[in-house]
C-alpha atoms as a PDB file:
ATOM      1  CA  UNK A   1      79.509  69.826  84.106  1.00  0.00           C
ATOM      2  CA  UNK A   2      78.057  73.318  82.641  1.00  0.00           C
ATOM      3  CA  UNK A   3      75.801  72.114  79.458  1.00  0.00           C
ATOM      4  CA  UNK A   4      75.716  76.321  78.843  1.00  0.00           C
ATOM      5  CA  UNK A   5      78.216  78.387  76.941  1.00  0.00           C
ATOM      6  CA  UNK A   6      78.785  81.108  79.117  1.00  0.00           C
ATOM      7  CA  UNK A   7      78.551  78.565  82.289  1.00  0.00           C
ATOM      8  CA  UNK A   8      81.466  76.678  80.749  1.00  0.00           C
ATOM      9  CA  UNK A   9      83.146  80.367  80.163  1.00  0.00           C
ATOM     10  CA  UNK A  10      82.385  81.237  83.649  1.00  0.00           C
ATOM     11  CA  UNK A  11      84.063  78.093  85.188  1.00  0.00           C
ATOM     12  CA  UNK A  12      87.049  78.970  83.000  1.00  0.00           C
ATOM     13  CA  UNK A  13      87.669  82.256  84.121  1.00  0.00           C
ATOM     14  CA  UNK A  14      87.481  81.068  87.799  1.00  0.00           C
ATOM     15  CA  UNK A  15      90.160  78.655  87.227  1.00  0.00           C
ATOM     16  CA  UNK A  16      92.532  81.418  86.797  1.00  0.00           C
ATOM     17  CA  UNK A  17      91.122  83.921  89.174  1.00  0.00           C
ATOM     18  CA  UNK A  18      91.487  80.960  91.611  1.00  0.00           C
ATOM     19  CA  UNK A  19      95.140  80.370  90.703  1.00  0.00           C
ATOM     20  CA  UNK A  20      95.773  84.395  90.324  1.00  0.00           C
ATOM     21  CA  UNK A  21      94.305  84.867  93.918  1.00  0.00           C
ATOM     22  CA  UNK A  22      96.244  82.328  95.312  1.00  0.00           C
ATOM     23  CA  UNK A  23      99.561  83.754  94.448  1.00  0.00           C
ATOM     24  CA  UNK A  24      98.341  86.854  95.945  1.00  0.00           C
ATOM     25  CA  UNK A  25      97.447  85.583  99.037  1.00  0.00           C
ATOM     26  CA  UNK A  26     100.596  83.208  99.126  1.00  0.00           C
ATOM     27  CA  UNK A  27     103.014  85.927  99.007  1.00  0.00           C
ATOM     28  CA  UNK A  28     101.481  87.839 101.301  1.00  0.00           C
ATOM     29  CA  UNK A  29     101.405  85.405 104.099  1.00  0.00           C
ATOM     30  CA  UNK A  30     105.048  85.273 102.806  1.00  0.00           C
ATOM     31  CA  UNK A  31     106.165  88.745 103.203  1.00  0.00           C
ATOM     32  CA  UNK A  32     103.726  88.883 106.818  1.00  0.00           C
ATOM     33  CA  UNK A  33     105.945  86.005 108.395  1.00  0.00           C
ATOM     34  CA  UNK A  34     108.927  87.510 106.732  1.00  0.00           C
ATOM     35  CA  UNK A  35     108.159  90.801 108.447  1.00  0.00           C
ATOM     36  CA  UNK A  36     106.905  89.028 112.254  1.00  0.00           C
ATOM     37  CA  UNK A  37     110.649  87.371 111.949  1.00  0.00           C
ATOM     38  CA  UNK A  38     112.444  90.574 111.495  1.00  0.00           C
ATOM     39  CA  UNK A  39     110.458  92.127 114.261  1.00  0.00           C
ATOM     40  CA  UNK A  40     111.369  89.144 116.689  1.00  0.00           C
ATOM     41  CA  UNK A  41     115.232  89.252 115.770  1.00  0.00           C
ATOM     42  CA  UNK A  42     115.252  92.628 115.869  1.00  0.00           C
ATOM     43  CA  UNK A  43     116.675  92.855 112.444  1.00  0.00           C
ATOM     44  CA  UNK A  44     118.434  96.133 110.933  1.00  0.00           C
ATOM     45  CA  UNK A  45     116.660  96.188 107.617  1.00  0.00           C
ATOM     46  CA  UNK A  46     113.054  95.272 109.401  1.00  0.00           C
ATOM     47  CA  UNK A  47     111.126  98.433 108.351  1.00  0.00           C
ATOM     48  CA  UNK A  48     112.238  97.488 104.875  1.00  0.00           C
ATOM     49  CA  UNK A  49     110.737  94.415 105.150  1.00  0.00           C
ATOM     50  CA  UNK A  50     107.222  95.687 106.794  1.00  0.00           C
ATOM     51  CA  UNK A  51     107.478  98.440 103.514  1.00  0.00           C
ATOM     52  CA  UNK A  52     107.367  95.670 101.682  1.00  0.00           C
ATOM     53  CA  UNK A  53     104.254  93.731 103.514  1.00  0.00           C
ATOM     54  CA  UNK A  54     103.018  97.130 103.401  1.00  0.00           C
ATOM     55  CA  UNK A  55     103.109  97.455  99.067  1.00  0.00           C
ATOM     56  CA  UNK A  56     102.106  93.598  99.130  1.00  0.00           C
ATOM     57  CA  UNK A  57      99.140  94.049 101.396  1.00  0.00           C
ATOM     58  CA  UNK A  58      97.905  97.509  99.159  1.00  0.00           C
ATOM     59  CA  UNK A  59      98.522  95.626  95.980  1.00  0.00           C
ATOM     60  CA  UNK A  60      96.357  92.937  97.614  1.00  0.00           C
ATOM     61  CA  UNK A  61      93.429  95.360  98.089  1.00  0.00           C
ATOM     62  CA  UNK A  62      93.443  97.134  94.584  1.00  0.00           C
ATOM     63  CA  UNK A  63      93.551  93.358  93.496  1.00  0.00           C
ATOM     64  CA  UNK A  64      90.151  92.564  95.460  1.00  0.00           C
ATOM     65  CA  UNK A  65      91.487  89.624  97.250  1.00  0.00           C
ATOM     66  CA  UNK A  66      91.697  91.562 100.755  1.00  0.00           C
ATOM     67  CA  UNK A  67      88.964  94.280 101.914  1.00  0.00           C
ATOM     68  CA  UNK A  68      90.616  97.214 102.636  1.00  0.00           C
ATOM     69  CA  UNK A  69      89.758  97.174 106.217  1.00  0.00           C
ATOM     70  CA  UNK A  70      91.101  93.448 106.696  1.00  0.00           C
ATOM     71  CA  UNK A  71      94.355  95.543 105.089  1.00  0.00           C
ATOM     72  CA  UNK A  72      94.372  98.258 107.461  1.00  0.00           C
ATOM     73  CA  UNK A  73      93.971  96.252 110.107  1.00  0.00           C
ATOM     74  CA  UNK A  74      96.903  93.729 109.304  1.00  0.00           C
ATOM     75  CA  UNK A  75      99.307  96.367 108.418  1.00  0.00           C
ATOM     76  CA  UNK A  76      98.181  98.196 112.042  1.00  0.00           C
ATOM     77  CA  UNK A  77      99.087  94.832 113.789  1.00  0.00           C
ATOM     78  CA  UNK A  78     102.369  94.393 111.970  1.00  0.00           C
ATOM     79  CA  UNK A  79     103.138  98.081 112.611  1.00  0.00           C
ATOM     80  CA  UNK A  80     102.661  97.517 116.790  1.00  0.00           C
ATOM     81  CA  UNK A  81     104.766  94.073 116.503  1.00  0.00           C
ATOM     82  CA  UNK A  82     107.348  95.814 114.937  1.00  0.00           C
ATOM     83  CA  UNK A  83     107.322  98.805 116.832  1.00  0.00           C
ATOM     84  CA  UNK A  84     107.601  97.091 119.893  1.00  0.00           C
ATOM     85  CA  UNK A  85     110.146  94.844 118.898  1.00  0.00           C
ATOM     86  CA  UNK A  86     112.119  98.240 118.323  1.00  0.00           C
END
């Protein structure tokens, strides 16, 4: 354990950004599978769902808990599935 004030501070405010992060990345694994499903079904409201990957996966990068490449690239790859699905 931290002896140092602004150690023990520091290991504080990682708790949270650990259990803020998490969340994040939770729901959009979430919304991803959510959005692969529709595209295998061939579901009527399926580019609603990839939308909302989409906002998930943006809100993910302006969060810093996905690069924005890593972003672009999962949103390309649900884009294809979906598109070919159609």
């Amino acid at each position: 354990m931290a002896n140092i004030k602004s150690q023990m501070k520091r290991n504080r405010q990682n708790v949270v950004r650990h259990a803020r992060n998490k969340a994040v990345r939770s729901e959009l694994k979430t919304r991803i599978k959510q959005t692969l499903q529709a595209a295998e079904t061939g579901d009527d409201n399926a580019a609603e769902v990839y939308r909302a990957a989409q906002k998930r996966i943006d809100m993910a990068v302006s969060k810093g808990v996905l690069d924005k490449k890593t972003a672009a690239r999962r949103k390309s790859r649900l884009a294809k599935k979906l598109n070919a699905s159609s």
